[in-house]
PDB file of N, CA and C in Angstrom:
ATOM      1  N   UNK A   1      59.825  63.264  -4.738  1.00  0.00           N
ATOM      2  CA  UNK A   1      58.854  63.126  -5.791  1.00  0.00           C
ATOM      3  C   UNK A   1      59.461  62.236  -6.879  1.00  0.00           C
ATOM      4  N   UNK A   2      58.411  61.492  -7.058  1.00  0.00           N
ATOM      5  CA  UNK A   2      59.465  60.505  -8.373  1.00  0.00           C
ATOM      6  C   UNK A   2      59.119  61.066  -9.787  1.00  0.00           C
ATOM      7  N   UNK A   3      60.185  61.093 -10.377  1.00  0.00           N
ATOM      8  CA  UNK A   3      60.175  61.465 -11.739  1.00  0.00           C
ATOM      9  C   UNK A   3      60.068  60.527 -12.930  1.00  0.00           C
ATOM     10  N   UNK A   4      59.259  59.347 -12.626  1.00  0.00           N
ATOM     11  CA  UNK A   4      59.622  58.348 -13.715  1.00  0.00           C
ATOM     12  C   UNK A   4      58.105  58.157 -14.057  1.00  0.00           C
ATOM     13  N   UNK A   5      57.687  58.660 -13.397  1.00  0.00           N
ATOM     14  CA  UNK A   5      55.958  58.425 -13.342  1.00  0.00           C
ATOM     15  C   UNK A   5      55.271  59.818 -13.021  1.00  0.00           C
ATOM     16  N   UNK A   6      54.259  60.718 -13.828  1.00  0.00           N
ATOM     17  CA  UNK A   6      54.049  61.729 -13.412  1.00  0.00           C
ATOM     18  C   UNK A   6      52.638  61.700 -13.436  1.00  0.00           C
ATOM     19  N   UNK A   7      52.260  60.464 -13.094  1.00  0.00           N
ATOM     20  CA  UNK A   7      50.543  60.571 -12.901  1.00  0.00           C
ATOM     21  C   UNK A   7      50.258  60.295 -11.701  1.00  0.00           C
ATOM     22  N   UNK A   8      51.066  59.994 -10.309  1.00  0.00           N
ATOM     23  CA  UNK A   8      51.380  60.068  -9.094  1.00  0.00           C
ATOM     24  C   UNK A   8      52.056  61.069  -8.421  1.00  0.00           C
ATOM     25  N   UNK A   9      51.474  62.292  -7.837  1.00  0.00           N
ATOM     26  CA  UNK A   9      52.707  62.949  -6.850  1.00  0.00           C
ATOM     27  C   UNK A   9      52.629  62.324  -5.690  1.00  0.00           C
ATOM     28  N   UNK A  10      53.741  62.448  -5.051  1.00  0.00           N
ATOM     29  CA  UNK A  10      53.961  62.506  -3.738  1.00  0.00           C
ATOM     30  C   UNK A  10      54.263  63.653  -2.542  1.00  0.00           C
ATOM     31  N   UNK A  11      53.909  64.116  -1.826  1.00  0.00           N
ATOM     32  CA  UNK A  11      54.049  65.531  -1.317  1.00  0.00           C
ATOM     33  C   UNK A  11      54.376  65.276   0.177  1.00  0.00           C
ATOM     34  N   UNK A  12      55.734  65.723   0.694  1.00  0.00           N
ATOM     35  CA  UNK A  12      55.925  65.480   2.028  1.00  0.00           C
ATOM     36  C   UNK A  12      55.369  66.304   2.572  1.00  0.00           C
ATOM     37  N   UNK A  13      54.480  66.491   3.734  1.00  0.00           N
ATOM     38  CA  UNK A  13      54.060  67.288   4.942  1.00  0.00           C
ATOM     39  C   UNK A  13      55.009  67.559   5.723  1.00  0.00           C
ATOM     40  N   UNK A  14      54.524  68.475   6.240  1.00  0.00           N
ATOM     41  CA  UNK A  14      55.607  68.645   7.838  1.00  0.00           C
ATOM     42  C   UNK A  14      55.186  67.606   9.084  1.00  0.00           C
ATOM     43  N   UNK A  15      55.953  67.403   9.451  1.00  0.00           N
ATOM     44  CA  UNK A  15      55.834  66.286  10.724  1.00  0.00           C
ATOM     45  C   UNK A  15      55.594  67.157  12.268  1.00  0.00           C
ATOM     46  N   UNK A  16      54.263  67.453  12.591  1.00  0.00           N
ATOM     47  CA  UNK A  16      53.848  67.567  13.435  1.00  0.00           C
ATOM     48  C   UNK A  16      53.720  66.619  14.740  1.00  0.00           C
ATOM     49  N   UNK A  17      54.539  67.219  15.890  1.00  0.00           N
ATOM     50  CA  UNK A  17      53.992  66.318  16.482  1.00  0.00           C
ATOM     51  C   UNK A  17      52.777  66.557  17.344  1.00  0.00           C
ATOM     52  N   UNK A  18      51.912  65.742  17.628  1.00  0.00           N
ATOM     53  CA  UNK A  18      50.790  65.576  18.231  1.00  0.00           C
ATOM     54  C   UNK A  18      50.959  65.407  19.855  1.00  0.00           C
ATOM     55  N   UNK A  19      50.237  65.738  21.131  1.00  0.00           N
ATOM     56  CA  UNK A  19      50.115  65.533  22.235  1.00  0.00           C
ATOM     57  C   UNK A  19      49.726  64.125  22.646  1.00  0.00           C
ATOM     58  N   UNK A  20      51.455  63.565  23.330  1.00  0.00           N
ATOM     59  CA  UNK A  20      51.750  62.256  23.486  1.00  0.00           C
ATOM     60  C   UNK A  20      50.901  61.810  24.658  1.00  0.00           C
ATOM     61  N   UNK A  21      50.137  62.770  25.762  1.00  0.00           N
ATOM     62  CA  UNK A  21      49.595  62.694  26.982  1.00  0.00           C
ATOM     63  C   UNK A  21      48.320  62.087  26.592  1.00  0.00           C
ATOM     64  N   UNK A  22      47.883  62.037  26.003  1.00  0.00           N
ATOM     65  CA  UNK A  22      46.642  61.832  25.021  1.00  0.00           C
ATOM     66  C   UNK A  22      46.823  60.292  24.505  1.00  0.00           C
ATOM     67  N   UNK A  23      46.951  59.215  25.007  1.00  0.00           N
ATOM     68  CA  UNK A  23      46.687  57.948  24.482  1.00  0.00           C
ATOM     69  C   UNK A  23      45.711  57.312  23.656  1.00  0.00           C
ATOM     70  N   UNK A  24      45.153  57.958  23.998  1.00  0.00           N
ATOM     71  CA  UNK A  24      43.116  57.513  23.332  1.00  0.00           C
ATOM     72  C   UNK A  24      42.856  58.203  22.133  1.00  0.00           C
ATOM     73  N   UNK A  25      43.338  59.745  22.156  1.00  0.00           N
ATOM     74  CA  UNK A  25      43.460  60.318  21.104  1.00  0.00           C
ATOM     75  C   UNK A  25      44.389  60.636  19.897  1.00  0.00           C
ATOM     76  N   UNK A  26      45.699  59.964  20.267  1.00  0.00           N
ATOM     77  CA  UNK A  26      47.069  59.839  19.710  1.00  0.00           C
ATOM     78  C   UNK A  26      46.704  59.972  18.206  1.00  0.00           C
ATOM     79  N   UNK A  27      46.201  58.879  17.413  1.00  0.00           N
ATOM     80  CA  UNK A  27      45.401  58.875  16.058  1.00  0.00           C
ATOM     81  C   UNK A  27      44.997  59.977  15.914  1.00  0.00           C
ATOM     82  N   UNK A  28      43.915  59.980  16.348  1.00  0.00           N
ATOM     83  CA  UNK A  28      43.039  61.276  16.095  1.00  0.00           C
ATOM     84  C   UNK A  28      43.746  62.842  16.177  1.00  0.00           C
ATOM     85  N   UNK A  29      44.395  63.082  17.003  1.00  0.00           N
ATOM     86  CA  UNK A  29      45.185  64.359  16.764  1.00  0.00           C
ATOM     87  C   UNK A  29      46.052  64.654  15.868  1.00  0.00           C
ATOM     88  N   UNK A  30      46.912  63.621  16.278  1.00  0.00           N
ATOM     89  CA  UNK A  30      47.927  63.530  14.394  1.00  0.00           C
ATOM     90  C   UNK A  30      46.996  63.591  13.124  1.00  0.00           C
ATOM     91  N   UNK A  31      45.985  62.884  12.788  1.00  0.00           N
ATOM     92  CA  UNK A  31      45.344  63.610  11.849  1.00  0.00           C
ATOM     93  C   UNK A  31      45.248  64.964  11.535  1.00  0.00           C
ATOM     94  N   UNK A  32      44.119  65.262  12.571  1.00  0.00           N
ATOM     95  CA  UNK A  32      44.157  66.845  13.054  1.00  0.00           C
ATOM     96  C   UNK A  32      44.703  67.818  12.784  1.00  0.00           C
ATOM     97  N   UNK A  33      46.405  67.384  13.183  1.00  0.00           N
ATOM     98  CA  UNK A  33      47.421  67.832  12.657  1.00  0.00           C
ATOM     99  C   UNK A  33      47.830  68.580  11.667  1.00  0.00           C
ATOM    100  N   UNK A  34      47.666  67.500  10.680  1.00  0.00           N
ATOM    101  CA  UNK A  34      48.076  67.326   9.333  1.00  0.00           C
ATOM    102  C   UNK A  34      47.193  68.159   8.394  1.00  0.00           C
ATOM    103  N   UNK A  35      45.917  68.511   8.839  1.00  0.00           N
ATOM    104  CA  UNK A  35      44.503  69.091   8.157  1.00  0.00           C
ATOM    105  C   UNK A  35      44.795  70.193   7.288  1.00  0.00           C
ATOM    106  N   UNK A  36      45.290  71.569   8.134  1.00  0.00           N
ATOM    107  CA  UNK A  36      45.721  72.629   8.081  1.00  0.00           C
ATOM    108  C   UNK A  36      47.239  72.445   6.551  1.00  0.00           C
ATOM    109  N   UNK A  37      48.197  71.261   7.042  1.00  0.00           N
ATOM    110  CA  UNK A  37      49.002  71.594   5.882  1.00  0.00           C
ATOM    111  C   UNK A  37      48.532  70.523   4.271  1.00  0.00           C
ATOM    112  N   UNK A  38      47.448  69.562   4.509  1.00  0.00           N
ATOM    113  CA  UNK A  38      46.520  68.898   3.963  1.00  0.00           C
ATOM    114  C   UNK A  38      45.837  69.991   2.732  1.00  0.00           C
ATOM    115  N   UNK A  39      45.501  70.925   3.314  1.00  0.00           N
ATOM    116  CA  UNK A  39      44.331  72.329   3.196  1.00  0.00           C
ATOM    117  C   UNK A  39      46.072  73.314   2.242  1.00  0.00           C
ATOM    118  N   UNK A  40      46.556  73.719   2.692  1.00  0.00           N
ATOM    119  CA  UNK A  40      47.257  74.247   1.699  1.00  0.00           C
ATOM    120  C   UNK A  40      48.214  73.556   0.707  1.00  0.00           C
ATOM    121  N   UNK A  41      48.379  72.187   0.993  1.00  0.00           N
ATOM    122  CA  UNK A  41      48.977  71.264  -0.784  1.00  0.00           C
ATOM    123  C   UNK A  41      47.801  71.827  -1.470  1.00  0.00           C
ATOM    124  N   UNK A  42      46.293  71.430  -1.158  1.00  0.00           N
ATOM    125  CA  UNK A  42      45.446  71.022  -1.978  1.00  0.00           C
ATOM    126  C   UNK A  42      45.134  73.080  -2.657  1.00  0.00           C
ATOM    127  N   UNK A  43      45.074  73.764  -1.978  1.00  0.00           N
ATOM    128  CA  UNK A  43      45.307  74.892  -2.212  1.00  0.00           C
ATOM    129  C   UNK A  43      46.132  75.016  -3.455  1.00  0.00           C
ATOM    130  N   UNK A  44      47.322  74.611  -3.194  1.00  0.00           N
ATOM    131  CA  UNK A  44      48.539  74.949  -4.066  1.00  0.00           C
ATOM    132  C   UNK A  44      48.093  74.186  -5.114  1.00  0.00           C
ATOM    133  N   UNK A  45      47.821  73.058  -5.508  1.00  0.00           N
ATOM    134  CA  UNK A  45      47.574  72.120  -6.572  1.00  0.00           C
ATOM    135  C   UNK A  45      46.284  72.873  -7.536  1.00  0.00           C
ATOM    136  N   UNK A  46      45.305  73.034  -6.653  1.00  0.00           N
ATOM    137  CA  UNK A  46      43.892  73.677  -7.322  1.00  0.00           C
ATOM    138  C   UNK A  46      44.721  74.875  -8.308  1.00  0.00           C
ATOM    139  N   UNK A  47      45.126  75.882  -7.572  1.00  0.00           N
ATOM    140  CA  UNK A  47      45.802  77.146  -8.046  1.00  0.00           C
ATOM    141  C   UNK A  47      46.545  76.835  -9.630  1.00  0.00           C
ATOM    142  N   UNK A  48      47.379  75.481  -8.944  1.00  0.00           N
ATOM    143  CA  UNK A  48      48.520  75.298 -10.139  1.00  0.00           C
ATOM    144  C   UNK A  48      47.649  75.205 -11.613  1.00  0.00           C
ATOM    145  N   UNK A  49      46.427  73.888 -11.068  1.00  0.00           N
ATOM    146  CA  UNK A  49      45.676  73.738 -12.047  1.00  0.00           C
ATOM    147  C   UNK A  49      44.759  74.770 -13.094  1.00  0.00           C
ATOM    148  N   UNK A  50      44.403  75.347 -11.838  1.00  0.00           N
ATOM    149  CA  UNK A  50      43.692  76.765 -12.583  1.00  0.00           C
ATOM    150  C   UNK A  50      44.293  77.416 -13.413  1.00  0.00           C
ATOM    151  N   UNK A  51      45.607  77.852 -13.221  1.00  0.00           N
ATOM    152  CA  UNK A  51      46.606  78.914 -13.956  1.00  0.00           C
ATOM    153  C   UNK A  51      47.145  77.972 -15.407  1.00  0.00           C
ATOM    154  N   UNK A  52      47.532  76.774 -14.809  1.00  0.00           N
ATOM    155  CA  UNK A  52      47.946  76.354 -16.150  1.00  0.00           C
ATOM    156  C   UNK A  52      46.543  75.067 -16.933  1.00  0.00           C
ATOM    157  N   UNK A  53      46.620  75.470 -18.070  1.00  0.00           N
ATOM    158  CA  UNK A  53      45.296  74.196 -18.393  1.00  0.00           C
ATOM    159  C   UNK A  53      45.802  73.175 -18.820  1.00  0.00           C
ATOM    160  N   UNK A  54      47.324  73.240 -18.935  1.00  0.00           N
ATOM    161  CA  UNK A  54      47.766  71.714 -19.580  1.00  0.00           C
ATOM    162  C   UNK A  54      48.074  70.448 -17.925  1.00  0.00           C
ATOM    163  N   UNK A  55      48.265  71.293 -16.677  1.00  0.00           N
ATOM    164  CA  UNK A  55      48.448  70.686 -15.833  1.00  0.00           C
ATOM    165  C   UNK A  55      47.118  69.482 -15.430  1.00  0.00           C
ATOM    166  N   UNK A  56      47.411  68.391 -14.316  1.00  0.00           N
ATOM    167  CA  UNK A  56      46.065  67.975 -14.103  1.00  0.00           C
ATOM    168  C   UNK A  56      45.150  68.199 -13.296  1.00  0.00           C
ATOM    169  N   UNK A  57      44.138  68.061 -13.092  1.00  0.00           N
ATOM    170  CA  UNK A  57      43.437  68.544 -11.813  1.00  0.00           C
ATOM    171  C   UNK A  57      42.962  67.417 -11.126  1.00  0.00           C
ATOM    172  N   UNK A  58      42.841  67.837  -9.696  1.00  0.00           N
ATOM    173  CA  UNK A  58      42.169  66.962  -8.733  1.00  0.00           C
ATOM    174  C   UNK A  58      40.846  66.427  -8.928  1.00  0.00           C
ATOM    175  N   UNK A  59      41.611  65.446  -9.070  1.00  0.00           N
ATOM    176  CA  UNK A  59      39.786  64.758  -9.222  1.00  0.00           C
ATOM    177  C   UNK A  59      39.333  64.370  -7.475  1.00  0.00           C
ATOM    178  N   UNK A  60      39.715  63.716  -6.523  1.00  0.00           N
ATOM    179  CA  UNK A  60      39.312  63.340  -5.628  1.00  0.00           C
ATOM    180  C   UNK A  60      40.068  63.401  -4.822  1.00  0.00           C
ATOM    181  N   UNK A  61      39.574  62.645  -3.179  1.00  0.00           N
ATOM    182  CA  UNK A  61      40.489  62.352  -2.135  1.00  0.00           C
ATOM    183  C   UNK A  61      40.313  61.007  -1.768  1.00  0.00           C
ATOM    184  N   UNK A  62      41.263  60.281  -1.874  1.00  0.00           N
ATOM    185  CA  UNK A  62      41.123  58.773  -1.684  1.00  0.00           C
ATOM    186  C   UNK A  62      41.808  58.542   0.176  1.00  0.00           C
ATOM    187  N   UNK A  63      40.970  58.108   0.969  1.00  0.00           N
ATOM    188  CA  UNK A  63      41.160  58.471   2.524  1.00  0.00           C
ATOM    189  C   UNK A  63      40.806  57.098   2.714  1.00  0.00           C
ATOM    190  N   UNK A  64      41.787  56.468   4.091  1.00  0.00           N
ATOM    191  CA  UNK A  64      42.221  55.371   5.241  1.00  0.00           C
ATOM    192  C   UNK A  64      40.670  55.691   5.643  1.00  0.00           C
ATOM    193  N   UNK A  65      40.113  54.943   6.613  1.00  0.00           N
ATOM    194  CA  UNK A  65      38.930  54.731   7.549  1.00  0.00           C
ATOM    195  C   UNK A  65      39.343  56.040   8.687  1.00  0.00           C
ATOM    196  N   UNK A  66      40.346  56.059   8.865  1.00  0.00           N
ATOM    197  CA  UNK A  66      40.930  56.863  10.451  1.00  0.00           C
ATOM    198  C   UNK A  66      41.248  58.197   9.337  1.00  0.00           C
ATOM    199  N   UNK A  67      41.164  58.367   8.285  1.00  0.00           N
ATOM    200  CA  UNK A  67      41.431  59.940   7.751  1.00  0.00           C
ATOM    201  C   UNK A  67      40.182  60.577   7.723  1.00  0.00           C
ATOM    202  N   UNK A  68      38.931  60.248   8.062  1.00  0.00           N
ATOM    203  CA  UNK A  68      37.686  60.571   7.757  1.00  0.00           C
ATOM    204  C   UNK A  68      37.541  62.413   8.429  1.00  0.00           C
ATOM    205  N   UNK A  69      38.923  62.846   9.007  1.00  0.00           N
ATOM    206  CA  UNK A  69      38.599  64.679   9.035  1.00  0.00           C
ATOM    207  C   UNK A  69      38.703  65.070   7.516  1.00  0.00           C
ATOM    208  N   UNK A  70      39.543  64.715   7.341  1.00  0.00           N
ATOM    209  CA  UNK A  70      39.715  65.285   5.557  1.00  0.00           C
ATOM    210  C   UNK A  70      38.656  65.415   4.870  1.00  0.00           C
ATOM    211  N   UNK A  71      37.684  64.344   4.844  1.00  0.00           N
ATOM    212  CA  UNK A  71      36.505  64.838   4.143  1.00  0.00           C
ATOM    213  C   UNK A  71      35.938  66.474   3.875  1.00  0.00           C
ATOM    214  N   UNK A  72      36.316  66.558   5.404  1.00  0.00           N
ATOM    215  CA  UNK A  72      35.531  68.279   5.428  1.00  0.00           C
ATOM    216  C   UNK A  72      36.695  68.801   4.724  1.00  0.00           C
ATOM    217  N   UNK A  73      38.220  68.810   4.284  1.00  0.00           N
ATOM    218  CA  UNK A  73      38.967  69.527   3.257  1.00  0.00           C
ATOM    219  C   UNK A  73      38.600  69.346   1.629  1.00  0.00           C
ATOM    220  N   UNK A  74      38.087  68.054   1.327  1.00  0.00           N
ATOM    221  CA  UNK A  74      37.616  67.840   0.257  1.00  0.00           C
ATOM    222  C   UNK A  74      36.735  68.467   0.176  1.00  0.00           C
ATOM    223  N   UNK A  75      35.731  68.470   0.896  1.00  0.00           N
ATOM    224  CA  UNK A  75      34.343  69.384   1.200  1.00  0.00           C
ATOM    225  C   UNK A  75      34.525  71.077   0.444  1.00  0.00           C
ATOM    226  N   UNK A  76      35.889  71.489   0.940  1.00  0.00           N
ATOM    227  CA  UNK A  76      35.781  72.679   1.142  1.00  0.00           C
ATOM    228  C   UNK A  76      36.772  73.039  -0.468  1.00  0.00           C
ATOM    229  N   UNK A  77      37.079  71.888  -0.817  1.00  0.00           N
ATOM    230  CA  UNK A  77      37.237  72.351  -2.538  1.00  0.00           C
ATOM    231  C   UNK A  77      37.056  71.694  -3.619  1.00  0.00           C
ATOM    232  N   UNK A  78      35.547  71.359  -2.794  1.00  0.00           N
ATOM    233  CA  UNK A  78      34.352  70.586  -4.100  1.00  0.00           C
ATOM    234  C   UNK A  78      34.594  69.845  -4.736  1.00  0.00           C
ATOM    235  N   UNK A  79      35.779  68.611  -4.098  1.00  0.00           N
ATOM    236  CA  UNK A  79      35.885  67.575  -5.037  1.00  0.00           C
ATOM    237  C   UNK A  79      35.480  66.202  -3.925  1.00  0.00           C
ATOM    238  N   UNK A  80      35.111  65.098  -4.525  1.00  0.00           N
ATOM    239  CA  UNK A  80      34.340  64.113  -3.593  1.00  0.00           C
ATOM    240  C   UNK A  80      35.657  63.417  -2.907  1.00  0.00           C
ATOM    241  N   UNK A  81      34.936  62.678  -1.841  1.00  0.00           N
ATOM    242  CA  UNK A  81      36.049  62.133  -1.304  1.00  0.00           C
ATOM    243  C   UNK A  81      35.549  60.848  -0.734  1.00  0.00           C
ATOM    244  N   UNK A  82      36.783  59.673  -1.291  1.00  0.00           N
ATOM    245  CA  UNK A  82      36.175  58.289  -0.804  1.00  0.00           C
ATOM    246  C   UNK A  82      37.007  57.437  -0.377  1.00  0.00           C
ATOM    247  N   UNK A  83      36.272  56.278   0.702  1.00  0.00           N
ATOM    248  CA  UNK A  83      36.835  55.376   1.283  1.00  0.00           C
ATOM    249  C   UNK A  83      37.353  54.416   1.341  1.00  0.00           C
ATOM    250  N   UNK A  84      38.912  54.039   1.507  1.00  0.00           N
ATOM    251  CA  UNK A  84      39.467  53.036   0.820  1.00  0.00           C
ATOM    252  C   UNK A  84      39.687  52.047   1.780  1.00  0.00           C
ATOM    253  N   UNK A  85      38.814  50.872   2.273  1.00  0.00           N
ATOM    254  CA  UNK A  85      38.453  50.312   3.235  1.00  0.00           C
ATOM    255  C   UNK A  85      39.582  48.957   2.949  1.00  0.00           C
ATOM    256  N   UNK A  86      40.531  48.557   3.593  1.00  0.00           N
ATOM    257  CA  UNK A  86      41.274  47.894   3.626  1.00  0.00           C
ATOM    258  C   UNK A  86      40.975  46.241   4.055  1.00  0.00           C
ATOM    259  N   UNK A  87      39.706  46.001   4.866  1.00  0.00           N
ATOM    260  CA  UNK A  87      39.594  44.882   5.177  1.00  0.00           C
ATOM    261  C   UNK A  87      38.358  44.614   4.298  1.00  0.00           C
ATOM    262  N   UNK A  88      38.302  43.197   4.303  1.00  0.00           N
ATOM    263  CA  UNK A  88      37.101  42.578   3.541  1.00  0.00           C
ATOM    264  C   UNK A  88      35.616  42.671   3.396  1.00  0.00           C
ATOM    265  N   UNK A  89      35.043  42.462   2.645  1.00  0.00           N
ATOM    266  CA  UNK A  89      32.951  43.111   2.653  1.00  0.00           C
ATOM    267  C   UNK A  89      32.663  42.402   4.082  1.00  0.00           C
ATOM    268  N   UNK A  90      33.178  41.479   4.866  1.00  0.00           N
ATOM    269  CA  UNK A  90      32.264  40.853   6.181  1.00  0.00           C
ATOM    270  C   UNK A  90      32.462  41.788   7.012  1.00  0.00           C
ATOM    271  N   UNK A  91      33.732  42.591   7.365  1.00  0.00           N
ATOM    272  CA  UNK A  91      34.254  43.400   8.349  1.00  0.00           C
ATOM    273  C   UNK A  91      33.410  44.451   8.224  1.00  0.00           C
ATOM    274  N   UNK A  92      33.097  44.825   7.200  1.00  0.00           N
ATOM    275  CA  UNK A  92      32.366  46.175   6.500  1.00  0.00           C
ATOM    276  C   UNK A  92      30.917  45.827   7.159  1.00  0.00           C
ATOM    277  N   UNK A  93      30.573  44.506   6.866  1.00  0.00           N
ATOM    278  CA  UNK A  93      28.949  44.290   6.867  1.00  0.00           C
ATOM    279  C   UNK A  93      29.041  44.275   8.741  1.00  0.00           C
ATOM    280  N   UNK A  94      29.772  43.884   9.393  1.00  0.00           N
ATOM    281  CA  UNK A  94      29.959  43.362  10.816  1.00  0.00           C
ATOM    282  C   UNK A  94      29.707  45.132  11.531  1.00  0.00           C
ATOM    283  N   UNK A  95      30.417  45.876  10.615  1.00  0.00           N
ATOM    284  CA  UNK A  95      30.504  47.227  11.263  1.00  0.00           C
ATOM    285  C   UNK A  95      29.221  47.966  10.670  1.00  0.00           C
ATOM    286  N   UNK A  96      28.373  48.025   9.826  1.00  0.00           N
ATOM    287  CA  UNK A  96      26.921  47.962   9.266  1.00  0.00           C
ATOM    288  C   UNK A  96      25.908  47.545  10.397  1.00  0.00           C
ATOM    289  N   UNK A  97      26.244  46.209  10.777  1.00  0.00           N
ATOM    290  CA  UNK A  97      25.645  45.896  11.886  1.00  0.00           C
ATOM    291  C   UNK A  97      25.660  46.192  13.194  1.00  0.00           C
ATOM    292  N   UNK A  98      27.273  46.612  13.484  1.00  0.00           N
ATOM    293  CA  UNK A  98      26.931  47.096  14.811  1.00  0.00           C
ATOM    294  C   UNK A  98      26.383  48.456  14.718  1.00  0.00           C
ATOM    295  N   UNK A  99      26.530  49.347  13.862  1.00  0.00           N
ATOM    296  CA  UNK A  99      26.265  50.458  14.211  1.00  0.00           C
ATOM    297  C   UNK A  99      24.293  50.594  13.918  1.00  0.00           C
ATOM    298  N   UNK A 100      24.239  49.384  13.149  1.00  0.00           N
ATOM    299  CA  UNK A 100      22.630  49.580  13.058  1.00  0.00           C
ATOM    300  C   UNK A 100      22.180  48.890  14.909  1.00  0.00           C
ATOM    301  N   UNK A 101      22.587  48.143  15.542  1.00  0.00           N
ATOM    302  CA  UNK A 101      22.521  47.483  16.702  1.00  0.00           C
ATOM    303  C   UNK A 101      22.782  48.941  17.479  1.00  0.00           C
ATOM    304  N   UNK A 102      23.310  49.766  17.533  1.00  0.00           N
ATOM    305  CA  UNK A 102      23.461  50.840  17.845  1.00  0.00           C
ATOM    306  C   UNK A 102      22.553  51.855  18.203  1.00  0.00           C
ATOM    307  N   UNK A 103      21.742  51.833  17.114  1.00  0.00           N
ATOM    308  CA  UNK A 103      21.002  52.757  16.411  1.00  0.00           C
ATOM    309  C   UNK A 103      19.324  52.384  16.740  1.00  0.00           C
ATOM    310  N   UNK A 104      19.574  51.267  17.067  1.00  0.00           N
ATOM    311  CA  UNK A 104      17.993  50.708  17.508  1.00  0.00           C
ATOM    312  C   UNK A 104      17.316  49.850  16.535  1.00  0.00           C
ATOM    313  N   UNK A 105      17.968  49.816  15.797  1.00  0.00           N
ATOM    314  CA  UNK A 105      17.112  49.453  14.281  1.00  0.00           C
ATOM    315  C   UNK A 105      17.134  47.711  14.732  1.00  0.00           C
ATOM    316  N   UNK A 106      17.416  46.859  15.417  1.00  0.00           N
ATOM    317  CA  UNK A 106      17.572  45.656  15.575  1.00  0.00           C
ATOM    318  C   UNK A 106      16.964  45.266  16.496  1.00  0.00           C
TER     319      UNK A 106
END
């Protein structure tokens, strides 16, 4: 945890490993993973906040495209959670489109 800056934590997880037999799902399980000890930081933080009022509280969950399980942890302690999309508005609009091409709408 760095101490020079206290408007950033950093919180190590435990390193789970995920089922290597699983190629397709490799991503996706390691997420998975992580949910459960995801679910008790955010536990511990809410708590901290509650008890003390000078501490800060969670405002949100800022989530990768491939973290999209977490949502349902944000979900489950009522704070919003949003997407921090790494590639450019065309990639975004390209994936808009396929999934409307998808969907029938085209």
């Amino acid at each position: 945890m760095s101490t020079t800056c206290n408007c950033i934590r950093f919180i190590d997880l435990p390193k789970d490993e995920p089922d290597r037999n699983q190629r397709r799902k490799f991503l996706f399980s390691l997420i998975e993973a992580q949910i459960p000890h995801v679910r008790e930081e955010v536990f511990k933080l809410m708590s901290q906040s509650e008890s003390r009022p000078d501490s800060p509280t969670l405002s949100g969950f800022v989530l990768d495209m491939f973290c999209t399980p977490m949502i349902d942890v944000a979900n489950e302690f009522g704070v919003p959670s949003h997407i921090f999309l790494t590639s450019g508005a065309v990639f975004l609009g390209l994936q808009f489109y396929v999934q409307a091409l998808h969907d029938g709408l085209f």
